[in-house]
Protein backbone atom coordinates (compact mmCIF):
# COMPACT_ATOMS: atom_id res chain seq x y z
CA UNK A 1 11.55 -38.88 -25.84
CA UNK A 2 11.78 -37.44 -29.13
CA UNK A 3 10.32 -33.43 -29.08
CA UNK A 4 9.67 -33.61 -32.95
CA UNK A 5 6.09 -32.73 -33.60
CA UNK A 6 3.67 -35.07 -36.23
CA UNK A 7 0.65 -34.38 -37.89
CA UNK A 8 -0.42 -37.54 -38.86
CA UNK A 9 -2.75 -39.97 -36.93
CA UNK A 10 0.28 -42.89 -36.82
CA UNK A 11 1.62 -40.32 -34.65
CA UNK A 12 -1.20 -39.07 -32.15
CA UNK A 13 -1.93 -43.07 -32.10
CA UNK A 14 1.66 -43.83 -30.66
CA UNK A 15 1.52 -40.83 -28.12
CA UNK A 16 -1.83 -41.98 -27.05
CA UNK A 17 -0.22 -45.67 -26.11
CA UNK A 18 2.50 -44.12 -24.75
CA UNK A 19 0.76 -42.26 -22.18
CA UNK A 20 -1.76 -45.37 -21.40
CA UNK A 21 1.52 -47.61 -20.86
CA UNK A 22 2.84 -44.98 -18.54
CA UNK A 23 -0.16 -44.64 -16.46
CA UNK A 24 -1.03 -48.18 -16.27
CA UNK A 25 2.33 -48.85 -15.00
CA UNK A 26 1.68 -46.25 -11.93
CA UNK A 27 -1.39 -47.84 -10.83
CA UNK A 28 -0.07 -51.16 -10.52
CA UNK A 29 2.02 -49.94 -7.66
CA UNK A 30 -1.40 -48.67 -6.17
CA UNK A 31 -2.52 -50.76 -3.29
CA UNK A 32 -6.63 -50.70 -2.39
CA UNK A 33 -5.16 -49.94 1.44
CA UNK A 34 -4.15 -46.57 0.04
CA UNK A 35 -7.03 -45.18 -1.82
CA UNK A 36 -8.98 -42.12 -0.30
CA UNK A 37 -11.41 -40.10 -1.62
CA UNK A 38 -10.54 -36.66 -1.97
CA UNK A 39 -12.35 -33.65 -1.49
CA UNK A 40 -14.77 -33.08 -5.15
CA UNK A 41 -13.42 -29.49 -4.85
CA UNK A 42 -12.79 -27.73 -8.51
CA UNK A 43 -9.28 -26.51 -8.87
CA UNK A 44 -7.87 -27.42 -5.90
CA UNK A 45 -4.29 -28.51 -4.88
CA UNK A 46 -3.54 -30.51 -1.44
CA UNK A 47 0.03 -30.07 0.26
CA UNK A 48 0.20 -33.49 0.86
CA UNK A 49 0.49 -36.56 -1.78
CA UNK A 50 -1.80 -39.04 -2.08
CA UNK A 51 -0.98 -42.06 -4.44
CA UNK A 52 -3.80 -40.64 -6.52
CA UNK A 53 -2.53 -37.24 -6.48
CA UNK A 54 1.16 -39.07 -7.68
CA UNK A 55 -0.90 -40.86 -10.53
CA UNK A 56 -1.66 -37.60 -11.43
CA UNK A 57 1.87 -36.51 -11.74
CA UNK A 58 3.32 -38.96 -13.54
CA UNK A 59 0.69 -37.87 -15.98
CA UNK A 60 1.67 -33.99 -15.84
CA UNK A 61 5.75 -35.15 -16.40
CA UNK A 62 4.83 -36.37 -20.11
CA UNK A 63 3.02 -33.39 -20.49
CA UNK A 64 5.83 -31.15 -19.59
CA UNK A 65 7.84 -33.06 -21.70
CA UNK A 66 5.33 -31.83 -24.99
CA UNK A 67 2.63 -34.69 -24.67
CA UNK A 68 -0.48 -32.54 -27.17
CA UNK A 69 -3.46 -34.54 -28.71
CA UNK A 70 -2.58 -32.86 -32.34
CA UNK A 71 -4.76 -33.46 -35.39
CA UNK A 72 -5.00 -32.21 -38.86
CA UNK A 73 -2.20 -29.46 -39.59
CA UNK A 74 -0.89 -29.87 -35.94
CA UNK A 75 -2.60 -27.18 -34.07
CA UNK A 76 -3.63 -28.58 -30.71
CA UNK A 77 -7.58 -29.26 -30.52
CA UNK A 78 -7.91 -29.37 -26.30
CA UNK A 79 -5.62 -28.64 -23.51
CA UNK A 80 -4.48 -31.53 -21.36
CA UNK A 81 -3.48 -29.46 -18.29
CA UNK A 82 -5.01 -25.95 -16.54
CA UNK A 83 -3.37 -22.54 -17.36
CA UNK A 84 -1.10 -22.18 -14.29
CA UNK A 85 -1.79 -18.39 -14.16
CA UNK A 86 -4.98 -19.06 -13.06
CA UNK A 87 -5.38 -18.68 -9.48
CA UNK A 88 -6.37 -22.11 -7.67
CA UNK A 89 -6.85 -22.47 -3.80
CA UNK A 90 -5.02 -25.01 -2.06
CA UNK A 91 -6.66 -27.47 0.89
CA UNK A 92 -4.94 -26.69 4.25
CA UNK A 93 -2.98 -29.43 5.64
CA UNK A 94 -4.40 -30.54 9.21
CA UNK A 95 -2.19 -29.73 11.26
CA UNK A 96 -1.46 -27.92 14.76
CA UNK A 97 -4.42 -30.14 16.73
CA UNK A 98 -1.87 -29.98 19.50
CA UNK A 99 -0.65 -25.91 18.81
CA UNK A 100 -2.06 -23.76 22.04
CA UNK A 101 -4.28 -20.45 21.91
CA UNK A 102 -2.83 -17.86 20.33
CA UNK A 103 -1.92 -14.87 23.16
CA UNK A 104 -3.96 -11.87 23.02
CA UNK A 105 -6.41 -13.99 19.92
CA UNK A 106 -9.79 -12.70 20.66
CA UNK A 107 -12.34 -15.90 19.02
CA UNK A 108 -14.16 -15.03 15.76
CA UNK A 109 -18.47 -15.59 16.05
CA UNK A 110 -19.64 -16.07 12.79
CA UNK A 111 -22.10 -18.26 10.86
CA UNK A 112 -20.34 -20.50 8.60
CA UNK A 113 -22.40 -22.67 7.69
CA UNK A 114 -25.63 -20.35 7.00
CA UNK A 115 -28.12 -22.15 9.56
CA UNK A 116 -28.42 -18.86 11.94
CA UNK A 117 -26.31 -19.99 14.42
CA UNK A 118 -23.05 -18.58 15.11
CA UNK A 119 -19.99 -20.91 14.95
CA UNK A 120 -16.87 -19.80 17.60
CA UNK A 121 -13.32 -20.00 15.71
CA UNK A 122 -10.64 -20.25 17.92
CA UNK A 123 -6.97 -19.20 17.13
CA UNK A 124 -4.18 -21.77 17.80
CA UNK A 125 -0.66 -20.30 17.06
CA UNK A 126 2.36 -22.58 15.70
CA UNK A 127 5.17 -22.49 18.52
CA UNK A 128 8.03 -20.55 16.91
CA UNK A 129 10.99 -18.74 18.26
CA UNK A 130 9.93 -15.54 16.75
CA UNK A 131 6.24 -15.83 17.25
CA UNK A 132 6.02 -15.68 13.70
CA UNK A 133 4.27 -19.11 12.98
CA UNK A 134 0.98 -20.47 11.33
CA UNK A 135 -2.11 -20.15 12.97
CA UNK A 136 -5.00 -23.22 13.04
CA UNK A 137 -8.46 -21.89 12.81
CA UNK A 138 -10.85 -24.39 14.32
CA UNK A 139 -14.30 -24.82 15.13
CA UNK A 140 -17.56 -27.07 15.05
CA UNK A 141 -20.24 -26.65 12.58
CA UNK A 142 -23.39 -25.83 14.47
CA UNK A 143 -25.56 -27.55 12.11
CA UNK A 144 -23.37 -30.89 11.69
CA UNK A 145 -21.60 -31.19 15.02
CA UNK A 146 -18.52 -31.82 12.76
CA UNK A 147 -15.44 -30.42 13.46
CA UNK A 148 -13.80 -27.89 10.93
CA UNK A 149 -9.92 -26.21 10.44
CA UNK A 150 -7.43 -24.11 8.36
CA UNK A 151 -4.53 -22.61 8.41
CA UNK A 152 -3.44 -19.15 8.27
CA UNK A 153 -0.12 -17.46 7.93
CA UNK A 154 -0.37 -13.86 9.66
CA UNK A 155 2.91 -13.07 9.93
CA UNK A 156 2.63 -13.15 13.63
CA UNK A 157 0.65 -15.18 15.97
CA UNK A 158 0.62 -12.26 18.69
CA UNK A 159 -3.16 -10.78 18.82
CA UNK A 160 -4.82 -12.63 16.09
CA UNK A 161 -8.09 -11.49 15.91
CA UNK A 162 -10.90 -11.48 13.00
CA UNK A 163 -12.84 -8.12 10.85
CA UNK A 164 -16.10 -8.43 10.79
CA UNK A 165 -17.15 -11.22 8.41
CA UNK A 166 -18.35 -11.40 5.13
CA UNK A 167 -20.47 -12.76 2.94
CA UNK A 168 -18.90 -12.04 -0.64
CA UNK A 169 -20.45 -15.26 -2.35
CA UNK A 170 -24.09 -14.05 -1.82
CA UNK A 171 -25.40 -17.90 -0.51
CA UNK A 172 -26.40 -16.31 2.84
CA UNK A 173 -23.40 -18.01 4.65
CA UNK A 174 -20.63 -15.77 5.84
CA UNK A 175 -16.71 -15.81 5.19
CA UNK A 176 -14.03 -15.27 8.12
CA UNK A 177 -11.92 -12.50 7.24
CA UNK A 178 -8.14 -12.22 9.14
CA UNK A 179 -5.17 -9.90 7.65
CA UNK A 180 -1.70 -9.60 6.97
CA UNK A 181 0.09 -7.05 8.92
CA UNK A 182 3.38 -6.02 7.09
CA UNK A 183 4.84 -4.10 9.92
CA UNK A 184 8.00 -2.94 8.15
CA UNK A 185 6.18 -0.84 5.24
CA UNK A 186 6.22 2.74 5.99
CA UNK A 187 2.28 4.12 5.98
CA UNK A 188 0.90 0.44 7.04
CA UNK A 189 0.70 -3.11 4.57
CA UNK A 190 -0.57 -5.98 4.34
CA UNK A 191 -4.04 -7.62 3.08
CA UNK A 192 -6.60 -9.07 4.22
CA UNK A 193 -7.48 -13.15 4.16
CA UNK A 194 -10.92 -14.69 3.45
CA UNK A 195 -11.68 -17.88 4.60
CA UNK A 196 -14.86 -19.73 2.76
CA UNK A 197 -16.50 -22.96 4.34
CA UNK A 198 -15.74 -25.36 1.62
CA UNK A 199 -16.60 -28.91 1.63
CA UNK A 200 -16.12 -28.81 5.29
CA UNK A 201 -13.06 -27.14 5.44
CA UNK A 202 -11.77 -23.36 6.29
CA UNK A 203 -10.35 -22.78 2.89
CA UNK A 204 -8.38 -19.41 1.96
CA UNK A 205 -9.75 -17.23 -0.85
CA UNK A 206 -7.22 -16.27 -3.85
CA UNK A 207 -7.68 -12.88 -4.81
CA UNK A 208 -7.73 -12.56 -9.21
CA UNK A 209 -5.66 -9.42 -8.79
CA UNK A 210 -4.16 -9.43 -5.23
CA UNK A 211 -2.41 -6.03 -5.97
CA UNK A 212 -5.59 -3.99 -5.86
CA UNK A 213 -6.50 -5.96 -2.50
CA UNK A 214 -3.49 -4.40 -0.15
CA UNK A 215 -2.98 -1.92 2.20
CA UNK A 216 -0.60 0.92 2.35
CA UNK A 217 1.68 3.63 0.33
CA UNK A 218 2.78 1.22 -2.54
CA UNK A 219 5.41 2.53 -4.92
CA UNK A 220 5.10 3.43 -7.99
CA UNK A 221 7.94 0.97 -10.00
CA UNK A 222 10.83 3.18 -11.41
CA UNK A 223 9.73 6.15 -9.53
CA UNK A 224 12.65 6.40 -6.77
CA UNK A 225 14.52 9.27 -6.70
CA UNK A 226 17.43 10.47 -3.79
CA UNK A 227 14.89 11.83 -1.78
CA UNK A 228 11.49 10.29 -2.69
CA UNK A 229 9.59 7.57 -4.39
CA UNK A 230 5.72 8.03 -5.45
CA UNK A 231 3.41 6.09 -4.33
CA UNK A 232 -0.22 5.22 -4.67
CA UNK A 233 -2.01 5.40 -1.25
CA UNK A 234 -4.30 1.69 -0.84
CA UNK A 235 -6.66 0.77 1.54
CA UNK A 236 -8.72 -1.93 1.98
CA UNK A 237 -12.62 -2.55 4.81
CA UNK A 238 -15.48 -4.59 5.18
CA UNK A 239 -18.34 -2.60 4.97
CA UNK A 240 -22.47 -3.65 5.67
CA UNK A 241 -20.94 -7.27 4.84
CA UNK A 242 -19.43 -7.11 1.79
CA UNK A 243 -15.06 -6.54 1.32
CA UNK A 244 -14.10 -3.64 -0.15
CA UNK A 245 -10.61 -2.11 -1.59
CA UNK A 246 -9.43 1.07 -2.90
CA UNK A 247 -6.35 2.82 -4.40
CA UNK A 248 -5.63 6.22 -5.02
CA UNK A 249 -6.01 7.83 -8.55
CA UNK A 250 -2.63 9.36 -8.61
CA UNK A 251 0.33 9.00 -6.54
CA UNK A 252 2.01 10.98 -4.06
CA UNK A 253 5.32 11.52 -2.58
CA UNK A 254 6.94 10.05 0.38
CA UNK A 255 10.29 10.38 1.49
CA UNK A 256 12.37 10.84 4.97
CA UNK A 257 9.41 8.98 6.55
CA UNK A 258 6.67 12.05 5.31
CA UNK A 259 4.14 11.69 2.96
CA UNK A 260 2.94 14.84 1.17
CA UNK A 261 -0.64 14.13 0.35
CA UNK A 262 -4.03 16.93 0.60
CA UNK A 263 -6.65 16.15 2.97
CA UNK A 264 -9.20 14.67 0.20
CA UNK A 265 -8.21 12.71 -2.23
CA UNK A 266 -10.03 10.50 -5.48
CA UNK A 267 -9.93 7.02 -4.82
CA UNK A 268 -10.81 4.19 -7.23
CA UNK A 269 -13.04 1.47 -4.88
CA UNK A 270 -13.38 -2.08 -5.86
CA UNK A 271 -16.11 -4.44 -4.23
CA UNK A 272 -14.95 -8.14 -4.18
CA UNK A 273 -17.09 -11.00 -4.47
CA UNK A 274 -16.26 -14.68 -3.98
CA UNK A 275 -16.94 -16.99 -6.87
CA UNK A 276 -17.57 -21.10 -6.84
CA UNK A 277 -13.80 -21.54 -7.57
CA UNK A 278 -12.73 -19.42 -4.56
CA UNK A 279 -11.69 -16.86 -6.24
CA UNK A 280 -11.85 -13.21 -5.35
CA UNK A 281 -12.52 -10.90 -7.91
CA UNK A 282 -12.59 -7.38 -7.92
CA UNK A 283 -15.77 -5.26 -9.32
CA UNK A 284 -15.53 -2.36 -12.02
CA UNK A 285 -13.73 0.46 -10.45
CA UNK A 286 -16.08 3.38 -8.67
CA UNK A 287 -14.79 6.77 -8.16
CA UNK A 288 -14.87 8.12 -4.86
CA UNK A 289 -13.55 11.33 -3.05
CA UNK A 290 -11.84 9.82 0.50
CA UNK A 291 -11.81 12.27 3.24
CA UNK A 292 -10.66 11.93 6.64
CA UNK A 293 -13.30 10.13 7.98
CA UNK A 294 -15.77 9.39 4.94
CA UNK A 295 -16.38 8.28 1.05
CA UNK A 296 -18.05 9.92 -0.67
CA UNK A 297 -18.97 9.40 -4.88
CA UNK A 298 -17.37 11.26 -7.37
CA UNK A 299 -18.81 14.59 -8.76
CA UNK A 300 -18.25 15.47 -12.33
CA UNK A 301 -14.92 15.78 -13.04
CA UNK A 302 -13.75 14.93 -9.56
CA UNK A 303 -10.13 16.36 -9.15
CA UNK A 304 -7.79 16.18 -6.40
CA UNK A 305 -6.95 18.84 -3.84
CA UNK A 306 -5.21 22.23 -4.87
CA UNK A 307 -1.53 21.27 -3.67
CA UNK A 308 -0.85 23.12 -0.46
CA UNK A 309 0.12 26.55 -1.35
CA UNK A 310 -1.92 29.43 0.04
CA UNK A 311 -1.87 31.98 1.83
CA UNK A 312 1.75 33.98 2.07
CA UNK A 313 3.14 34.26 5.53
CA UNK A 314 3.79 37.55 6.68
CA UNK A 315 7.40 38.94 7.25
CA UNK A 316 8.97 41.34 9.63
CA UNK A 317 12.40 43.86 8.73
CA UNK A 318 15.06 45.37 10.77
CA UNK A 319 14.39 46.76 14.13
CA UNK A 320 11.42 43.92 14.15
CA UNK A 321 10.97 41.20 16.38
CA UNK A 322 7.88 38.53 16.22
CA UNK A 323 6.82 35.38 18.51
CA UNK A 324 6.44 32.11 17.51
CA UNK A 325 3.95 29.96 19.17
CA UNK A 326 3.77 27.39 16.99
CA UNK A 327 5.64 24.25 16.82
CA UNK A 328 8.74 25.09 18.23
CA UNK A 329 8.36 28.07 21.07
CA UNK A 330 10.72 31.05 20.53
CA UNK A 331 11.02 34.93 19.76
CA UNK A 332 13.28 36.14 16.98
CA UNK A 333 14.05 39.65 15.32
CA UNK A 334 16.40 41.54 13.40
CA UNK A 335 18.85 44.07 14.71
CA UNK A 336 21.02 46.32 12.47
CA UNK A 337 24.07 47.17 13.92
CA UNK A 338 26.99 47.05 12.07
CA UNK A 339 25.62 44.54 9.67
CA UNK A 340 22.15 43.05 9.97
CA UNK A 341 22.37 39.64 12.08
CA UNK A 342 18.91 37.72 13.52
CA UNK A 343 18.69 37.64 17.45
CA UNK A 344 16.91 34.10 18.67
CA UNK A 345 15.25 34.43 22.02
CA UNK A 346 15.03 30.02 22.46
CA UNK A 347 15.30 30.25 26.42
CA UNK A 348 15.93 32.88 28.89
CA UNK A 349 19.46 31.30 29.65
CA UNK A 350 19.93 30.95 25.48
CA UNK A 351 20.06 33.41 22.70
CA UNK A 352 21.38 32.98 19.33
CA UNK A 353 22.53 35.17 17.00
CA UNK A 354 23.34 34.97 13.37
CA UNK A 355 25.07 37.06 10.24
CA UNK A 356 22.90 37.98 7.48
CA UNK A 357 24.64 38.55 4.11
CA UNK A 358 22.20 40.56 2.63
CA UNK A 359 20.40 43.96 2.43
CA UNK A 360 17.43 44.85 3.79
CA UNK A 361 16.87 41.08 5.00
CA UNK A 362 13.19 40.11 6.16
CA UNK A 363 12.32 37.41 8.55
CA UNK A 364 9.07 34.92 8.23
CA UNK A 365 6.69 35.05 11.36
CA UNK A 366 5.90 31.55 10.37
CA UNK A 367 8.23 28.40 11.30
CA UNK A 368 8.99 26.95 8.18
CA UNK A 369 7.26 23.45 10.34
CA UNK A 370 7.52 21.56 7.04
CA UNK A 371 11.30 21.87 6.52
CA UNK A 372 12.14 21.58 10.76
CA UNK A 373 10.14 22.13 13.89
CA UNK A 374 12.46 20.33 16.36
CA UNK A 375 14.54 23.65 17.37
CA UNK A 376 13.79 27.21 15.87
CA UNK A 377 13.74 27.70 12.00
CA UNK A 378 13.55 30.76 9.99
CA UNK A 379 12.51 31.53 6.35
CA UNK A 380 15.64 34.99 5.60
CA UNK A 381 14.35 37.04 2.29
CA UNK A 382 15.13 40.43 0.96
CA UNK A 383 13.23 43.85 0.52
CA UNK A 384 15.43 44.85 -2.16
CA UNK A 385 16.04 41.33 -3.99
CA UNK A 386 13.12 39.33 -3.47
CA UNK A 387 15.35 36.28 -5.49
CA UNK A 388 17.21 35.63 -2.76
CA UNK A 389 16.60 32.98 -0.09
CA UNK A 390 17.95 31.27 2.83
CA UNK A 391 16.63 28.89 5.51
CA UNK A 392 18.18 28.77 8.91
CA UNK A 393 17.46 26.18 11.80
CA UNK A 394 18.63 25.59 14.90
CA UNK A 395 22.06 23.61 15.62
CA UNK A 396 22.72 23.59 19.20
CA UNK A 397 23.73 27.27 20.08
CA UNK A 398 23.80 28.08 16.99
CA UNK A 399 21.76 29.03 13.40
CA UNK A 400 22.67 26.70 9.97
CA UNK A 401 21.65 27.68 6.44
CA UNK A 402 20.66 24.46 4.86
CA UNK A 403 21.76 23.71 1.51
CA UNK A 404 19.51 23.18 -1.44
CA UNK A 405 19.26 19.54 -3.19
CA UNK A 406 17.26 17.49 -5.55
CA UNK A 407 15.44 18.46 -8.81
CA UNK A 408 15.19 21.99 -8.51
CA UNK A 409 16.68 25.16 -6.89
CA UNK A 410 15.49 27.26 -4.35
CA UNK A 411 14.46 30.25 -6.35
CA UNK A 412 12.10 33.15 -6.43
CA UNK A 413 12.28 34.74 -10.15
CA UNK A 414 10.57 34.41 -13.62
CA UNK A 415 9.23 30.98 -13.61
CA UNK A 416 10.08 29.70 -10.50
CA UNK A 417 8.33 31.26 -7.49
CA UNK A 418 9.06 30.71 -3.77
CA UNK A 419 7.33 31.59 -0.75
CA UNK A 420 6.19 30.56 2.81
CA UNK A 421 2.74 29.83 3.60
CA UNK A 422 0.85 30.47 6.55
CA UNK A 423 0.59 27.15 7.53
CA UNK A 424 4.21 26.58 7.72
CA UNK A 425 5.13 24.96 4.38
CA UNK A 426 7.85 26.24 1.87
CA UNK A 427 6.27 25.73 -2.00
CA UNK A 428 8.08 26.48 -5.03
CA UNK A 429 6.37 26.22 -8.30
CA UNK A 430 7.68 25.95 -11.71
CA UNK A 431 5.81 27.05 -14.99
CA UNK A 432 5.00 24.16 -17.04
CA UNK A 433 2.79 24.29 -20.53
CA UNK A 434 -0.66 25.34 -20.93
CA UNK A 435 -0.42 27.90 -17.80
CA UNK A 436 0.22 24.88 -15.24
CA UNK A 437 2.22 25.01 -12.75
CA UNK A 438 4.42 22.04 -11.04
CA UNK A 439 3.90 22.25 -7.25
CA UNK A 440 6.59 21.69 -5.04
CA UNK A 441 7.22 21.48 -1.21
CA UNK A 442 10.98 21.44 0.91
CA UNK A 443 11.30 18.93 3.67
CA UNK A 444 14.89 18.13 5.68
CA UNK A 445 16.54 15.53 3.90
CA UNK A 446 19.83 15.00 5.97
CA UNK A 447 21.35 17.67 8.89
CA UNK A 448 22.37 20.03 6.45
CA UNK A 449 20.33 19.90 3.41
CA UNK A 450 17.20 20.26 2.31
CA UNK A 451 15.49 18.87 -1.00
CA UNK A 452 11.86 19.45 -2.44
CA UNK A 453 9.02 16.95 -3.54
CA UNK A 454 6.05 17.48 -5.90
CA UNK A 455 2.50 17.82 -4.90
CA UNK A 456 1.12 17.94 -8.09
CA UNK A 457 -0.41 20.61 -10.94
CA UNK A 458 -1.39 24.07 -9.54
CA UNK A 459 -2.81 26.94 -12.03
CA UNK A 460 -3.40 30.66 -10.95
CA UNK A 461 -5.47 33.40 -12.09
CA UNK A 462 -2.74 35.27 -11.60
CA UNK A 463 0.49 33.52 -9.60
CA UNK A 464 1.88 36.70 -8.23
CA UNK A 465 -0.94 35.91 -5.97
CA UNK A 466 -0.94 32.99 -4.31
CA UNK A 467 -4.47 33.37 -3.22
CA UNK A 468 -5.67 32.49 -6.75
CA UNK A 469 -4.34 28.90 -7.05
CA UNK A 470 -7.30 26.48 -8.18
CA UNK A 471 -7.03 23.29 -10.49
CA UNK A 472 -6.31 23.40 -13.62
């Protein structure tokens, strides 16, 4: 077929024929044994082929190949196929009559068809080697007697059970609502799957914007580093009925299986309502503040958490000794012999002792717990040159200084300060514009180094005291 475009009607006439001739010549093969009605469901796609469904097709191949009703100056007047970005739901293929319960399912009770009786959905799981088959949701319709199905894909038909259901079309019916689990993402994934009554089928929901329905620390693209990658921390409940999601306002980062995120953080929430396409679609986004164990709305202005950075641990100097009893149990001081060294008390049959290369050397009386807690771990700085610093942890029988990587150094002078906090963490900060600072905080990257990630903008009313911090 010739792609050269006409304007004229002599051509639009002979496309027009073309396409009659084409289609007339499918149905003839069309036998009145193989008509069936389908489904009068808007947008919808079967897995299966009926001859109708193939009619179709050979209608959609001249299309493809730049079949458009032109008129005029050649701009096309109507559209002879849908926009495939739209999102369309698909009928689920009946199969799995003969599949057995899922193990560990736990039956769903909800009214599907909105008569006031509860309909039980059972769980039958595909027989696969790796238990990672489909699942058949069946049941019968309390107000027809008819029997009803669909078919899920959880990623694993161990334990399938439902959320509470849903009723995110409004018609006083409710919507069965399974997830995902995506067991290999670090922090929890997955998303959840709504299942609408539709024309006496179980048919799965399509989400407009299925990134803002997931769960989990999802990256933020081109953000990977060495050490760390941001991400944006995502959620997703059903709450009084209705499906919510959420996602957090700015990300955070995560690396060496740690994510460095404050206690509260602002959340954008999304409520999702089913339309008469099956579609999910996400509301305007709400600002919330999300807490350990509640949301709550926005104030004015609602900013995150001050990154973790107050107050200074104490320290202790030569002829000083201090216990730790938290995190890892030990006693350690400084004796000044020859040259200064650190005495670790781990056990009563081990003690460790360990060079220090400086003068007048100062010990932490806090772990460093955010750099290593599995063995004893020191924070080493100086009365006389308050730039220098060193952390030491526990190798066996023995104390290791750890070597600084990443971004930035471990330093303590001008615009980069450095200190312990109470609580265990090691921050640096580095001066940025506008009397900002960039937070920072050192975890264990590998056995012998250590690397630190930011936690976001700090500013001080005055940063030689940490006590001041407060957003800026």
């Amino acid at each position: 077929m010739s792609t050269t475009r006409g304007t004229g009607p002599d051509m639009a006439s002979d496309i027009e024929e073309r396409l009659r001739a084409a289609l007339m010549a499918r149905a003839e093969l069309v036998r009145p044994e193989d008509l069936s009605p389908l489904a009068p469901v808007d947008d919808v796609r079967r897995r299966s082929r009926s001859p109708w469904v193939l009619l179709v097709a050979a209608a959609a191949v001249l299309l493809v190949l730049g079949v458009v009703r032109l008129v005029g100056d050649g701009a096309p007047r109507e559209r002879l196929a849908p926009d495939p970005k739209d999102p369309q739901i698909v009928l689920p293929d009946d199969v799995g009559r003969d599949w057995k319960v899922a193990d560990l399912s736990t039956p769903a009770e909800l009214d599907l068809d909105g008569d006031g009786r509860r309909e039980k959905v059972e769980f039958l799981a595909e027989p696969t080697k790796q238990l990672d088959g489909r699942i058949r949701l069946q049941t019968t319709l309390s107000s027809t007697g008819a029997e009803t199905h669909g078919i899920a894909e959880l990623g694993s038909t161990i334990g399938t059970t439902a959320l509470e259901p849903v009723d995110a079309d409004d018609d006083g019916d409710q919507e069965l609502v399974l997830w995902y689990d995506d067991v290999s993402a670090v922090g929890g994934g997955g998303h959840p799957l709504v299942f609408d009554l539709r024309d006496g089928l179980l048919v799965q929901a399509v989400a407009e914007e299925p990134d803002l329905l997931v769960r989990g620390n999802v990256p933020v693209p081109g953000s990977s580093t060495e050490h760390y990658e941001m991400v944006r921390i995502h959620d997703y409940w059903v709450e009084d009925g209705q499906l919510f999601s959420s996602r957090s306002a700015r990300a955070f980062p995560a690396g060496n299986m740690t994510l460095m995120r404050p206690e509260t953080i602002v959340m954008d929430r999304w409520r999702w309502t089913l339309g008469e396409d099956g579609v999910l679609r996400a509301s305007d986004p709400e600002c919330v503040r999300s807490g350990l164990e509640s949301l709550v709305p926005c104030g004015a202005q609602e900013l995150d958490e001050v990154p973790y950075v107050t107050s200074v641990a104490d320290t202790i100097g030569t002829g000083e000794a201090a216990e730790f009893t938290e995190g890892y149990r030990f006693t350690a001081g400084i004796e000044a012999i020859a040259d200064p060294r650190v005495v670790v008390q781990v056990s009563d049959s081990l003690t460790i002792t360990h060079g220090l290369e400086v003068a007048d050397p100062r010990i932490s009386t806090v772990q460093p717990m955010s750099i290593f807690s599995d063995g004893a771990s020191l924070l080493v700085t100086s009365a006389s040159d308050p730039t220098w610093l060193q952390v030491l942890v526990q190798d066996g029988d023995r104390l290791r200084a750890l070597e600084p990587a990443g971004e930035i150094e471990l330093e303590n002078r001008g615009d980069v300060r450095t200190w312990l906090t109470q609580e265990g963490a090691l921050v640096t900060v580095v001066a940025a514009e506008d009397d900002t600072w960039h937070a920072w905080q050192w975890m264990l990257v590998s056995r012998t180094e250590m690397a630190a990630l930011p936690t976001g903008p700090v500013c001080f009313d005055d940063v030689d005291d940490p006590s001041t911090a407060r957003s800026c």
